[in-house]
Protein backbone atom coordinates (compact mmCIF):
# COMPACT_ATOMS: atom_id res chain seq x y z
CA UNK A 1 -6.24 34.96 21.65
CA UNK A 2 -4.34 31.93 20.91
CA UNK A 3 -1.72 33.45 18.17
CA UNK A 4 -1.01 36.70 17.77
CA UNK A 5 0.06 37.28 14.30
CA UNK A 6 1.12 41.16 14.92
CA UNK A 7 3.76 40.36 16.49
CA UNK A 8 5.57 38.59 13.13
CA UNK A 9 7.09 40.19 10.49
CA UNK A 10 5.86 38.98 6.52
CA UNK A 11 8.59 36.58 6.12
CA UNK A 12 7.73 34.57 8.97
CA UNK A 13 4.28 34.38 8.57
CA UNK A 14 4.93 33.61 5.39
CA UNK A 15 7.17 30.32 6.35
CA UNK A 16 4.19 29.63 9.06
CA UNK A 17 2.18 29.58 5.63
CA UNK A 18 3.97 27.30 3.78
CA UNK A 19 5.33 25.02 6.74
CA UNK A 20 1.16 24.54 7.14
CA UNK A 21 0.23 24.22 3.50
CA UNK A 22 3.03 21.43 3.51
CA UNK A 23 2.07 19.66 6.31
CA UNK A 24 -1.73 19.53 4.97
CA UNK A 25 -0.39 18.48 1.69
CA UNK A 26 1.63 15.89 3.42
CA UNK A 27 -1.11 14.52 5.38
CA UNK A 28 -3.23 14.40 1.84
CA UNK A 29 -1.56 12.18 0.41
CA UNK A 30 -1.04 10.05 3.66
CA UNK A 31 -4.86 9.50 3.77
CA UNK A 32 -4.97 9.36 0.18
CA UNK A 33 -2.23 6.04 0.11
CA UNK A 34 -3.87 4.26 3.20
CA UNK A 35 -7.12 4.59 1.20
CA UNK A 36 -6.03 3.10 -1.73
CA UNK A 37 -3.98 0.23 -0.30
CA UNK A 38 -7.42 -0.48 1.83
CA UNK A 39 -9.55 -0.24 -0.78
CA UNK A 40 -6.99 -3.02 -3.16
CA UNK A 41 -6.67 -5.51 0.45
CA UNK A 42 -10.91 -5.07 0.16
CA UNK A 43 -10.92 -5.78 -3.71
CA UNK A 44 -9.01 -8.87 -2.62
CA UNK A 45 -11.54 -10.08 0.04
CA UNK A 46 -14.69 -9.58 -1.73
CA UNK A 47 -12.66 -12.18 -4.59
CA UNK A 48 -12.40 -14.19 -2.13
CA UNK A 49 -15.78 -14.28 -1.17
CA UNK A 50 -16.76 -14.78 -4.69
CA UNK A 51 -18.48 -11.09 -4.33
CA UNK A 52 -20.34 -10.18 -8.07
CA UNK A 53 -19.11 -6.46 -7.70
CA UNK A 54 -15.24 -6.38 -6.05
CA UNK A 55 -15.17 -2.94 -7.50
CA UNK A 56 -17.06 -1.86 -4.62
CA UNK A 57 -14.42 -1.67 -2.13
CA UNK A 58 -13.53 1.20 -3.79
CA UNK A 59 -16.69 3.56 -2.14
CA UNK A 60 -16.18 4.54 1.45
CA UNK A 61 -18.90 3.13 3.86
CA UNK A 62 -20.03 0.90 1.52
CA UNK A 63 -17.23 -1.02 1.77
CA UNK A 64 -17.84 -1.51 5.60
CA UNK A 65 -21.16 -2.78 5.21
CA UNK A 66 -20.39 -5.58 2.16
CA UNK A 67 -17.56 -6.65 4.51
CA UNK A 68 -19.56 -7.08 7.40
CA UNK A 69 -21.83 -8.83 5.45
CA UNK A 70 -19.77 -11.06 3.79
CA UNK A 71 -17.76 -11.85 6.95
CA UNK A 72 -20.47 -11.69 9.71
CA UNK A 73 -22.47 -15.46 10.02
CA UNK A 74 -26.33 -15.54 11.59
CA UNK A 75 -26.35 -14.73 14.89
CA UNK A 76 -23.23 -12.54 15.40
CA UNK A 77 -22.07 -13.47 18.48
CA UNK A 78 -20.12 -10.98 20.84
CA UNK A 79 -18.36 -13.36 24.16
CA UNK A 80 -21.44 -14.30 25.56
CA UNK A 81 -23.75 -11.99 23.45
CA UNK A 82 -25.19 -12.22 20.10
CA UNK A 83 -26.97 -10.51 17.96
CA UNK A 84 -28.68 -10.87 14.73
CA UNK A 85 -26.75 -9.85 11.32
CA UNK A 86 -29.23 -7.63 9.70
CA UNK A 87 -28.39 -4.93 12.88
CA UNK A 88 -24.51 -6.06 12.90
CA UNK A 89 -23.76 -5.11 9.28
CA UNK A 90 -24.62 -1.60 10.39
CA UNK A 91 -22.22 -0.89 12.93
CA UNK A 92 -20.82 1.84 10.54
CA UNK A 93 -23.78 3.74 10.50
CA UNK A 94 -24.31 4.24 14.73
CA UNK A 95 -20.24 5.01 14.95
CA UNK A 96 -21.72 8.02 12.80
CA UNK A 97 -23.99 8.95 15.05
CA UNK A 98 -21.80 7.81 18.14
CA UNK A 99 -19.28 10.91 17.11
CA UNK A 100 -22.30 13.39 17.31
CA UNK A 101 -22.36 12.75 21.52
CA UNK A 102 -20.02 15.02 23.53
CA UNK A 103 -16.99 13.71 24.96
CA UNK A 104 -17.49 9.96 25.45
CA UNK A 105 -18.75 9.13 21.69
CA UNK A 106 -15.51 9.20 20.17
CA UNK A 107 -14.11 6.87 22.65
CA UNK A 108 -17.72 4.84 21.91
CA UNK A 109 -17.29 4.65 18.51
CA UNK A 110 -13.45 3.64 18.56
CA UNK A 111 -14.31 0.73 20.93
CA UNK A 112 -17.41 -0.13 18.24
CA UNK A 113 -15.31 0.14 14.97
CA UNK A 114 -12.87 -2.08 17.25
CA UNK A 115 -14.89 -4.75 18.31
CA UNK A 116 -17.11 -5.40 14.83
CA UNK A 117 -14.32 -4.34 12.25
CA UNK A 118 -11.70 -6.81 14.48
CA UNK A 119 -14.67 -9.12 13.85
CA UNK A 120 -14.74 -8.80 10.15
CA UNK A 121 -11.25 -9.39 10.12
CA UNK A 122 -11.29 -12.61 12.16
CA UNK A 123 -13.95 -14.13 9.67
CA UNK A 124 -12.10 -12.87 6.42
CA UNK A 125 -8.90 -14.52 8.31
CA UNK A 126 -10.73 -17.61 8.68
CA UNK A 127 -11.83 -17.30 5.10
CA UNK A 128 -8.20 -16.81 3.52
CA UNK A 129 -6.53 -19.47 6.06
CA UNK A 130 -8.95 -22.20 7.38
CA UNK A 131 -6.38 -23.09 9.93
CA UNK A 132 -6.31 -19.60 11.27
CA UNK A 133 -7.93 -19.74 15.15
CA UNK A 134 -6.83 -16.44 16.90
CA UNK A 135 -8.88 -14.01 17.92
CA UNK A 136 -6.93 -10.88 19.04
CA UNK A 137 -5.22 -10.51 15.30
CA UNK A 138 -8.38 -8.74 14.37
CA UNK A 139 -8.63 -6.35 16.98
CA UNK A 140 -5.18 -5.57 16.27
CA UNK A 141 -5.73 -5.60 12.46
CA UNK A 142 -8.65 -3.14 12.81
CA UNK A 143 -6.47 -0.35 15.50
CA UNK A 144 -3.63 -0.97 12.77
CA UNK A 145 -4.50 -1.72 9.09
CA UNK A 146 -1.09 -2.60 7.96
CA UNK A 147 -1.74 -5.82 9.96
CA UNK A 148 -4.92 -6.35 7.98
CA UNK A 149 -2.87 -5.65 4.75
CA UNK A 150 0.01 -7.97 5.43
CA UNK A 151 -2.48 -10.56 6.30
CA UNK A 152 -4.63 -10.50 3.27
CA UNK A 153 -2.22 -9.91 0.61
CA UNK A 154 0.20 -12.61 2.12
CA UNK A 155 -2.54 -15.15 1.61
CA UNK A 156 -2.09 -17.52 -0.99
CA UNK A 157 -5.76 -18.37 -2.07
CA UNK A 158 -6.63 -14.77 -3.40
C-alpha cells in the first residue's frame, strides 16, 4: 500500500486534508487565470483577423481550430513537408487521440501541439508585426504562453 493512514492520529490526517484541499484549490484557480488571460490574447487575434465571432476564443478546442484556421495559409508547409489546411486545422483533434496510446503518445502529442500551435503563433506574429521573421518565437510561445501573451498584447495594431 502506498499510505498507510492507521498509522496517523485525526489531527494529522486532518492537516493532510486540508494541506490537499488547498493545494487543489490553488491549482484551480491557476488553470482558471491562464485560461482566461488565453482566451482575452485569442479575443485579440481573431480582431485582428477581422474574425465575425471574437467571442469564440472563449470555448476550449474551438479556439484551436479558428486559430489554425485563421493563421494556417494553403499548403501548410512543415521544413520540407507540406500539407494541405483542411487536415492541419485539426491537429487538436489527433493530440486527443495521440494521449489514448501508452507511453509514447503524450510525448507525441506534446511534440504535435508544439510544432502546429508554434505555427499558429508564427503566422499571428506575422499578422500583428509584418516585419516579424523568426521562427523559433513560436515554438517557444506555444511550450510557454506568457510569451504568446506578451507578444500579442504588446502589439500595437490590435
Amino acid at each position: 500500500m502506498f499510505l498507510n493512514f492507521e498509522n496517523y492520529d485525526e489531527k494529522t490526517l486532518a492537516v493532510i486534508g486540508v494541506a490537499l484541499v488547498g493545494m487543489l484549490i490553488f491549482w484551480i484557480i491557476c488553470a482558471l487565470i491562464v485560461y482566461i488571460i488565453n482566451s482575452i490574447a485569442y479575443m485579440k487575434i481573431f480582431k485582428a483577423y477581422d474574425y465575425s465571432h471574437p467571442g469564440y476564443a472563449w470555448v476550449p478546442f474551438l479556439n484551436l481550430h479558428i486559430l489554425g484556421n485563421l493563421s494556417f495559409t494553403d499548403p501548410v508547409e512543415f521544413g520540407k513537408y507540406s500539407y494541405s489546411k483542411k487536415y492541419v486545422i485539426w491537429w487538436w483533434v489527433v493530440d486527443i487521440i495521440l494521449c489514448a496510446i501508452p507511453r509514447v503518445g503524450g510525448f507525441l502529442a506534446i511534440l504535435l501541439t508544439l510544432l502546429c500551435l508554434g505555427k499558429c503563433y508564427n503566422m499571428v506574429y506575422k499578422k500583428l508585426d509584418p516585419a516579424y521573421d523568426g521562427k523559433a518565437l513560436g515554438i517557444i510561445s506555444a511550450l510557454i504562453p506568457i510569451v504568446m501573451w506578451i507578444k500579442v498584447f504588446s502589439s500595437k495594431t490590435v
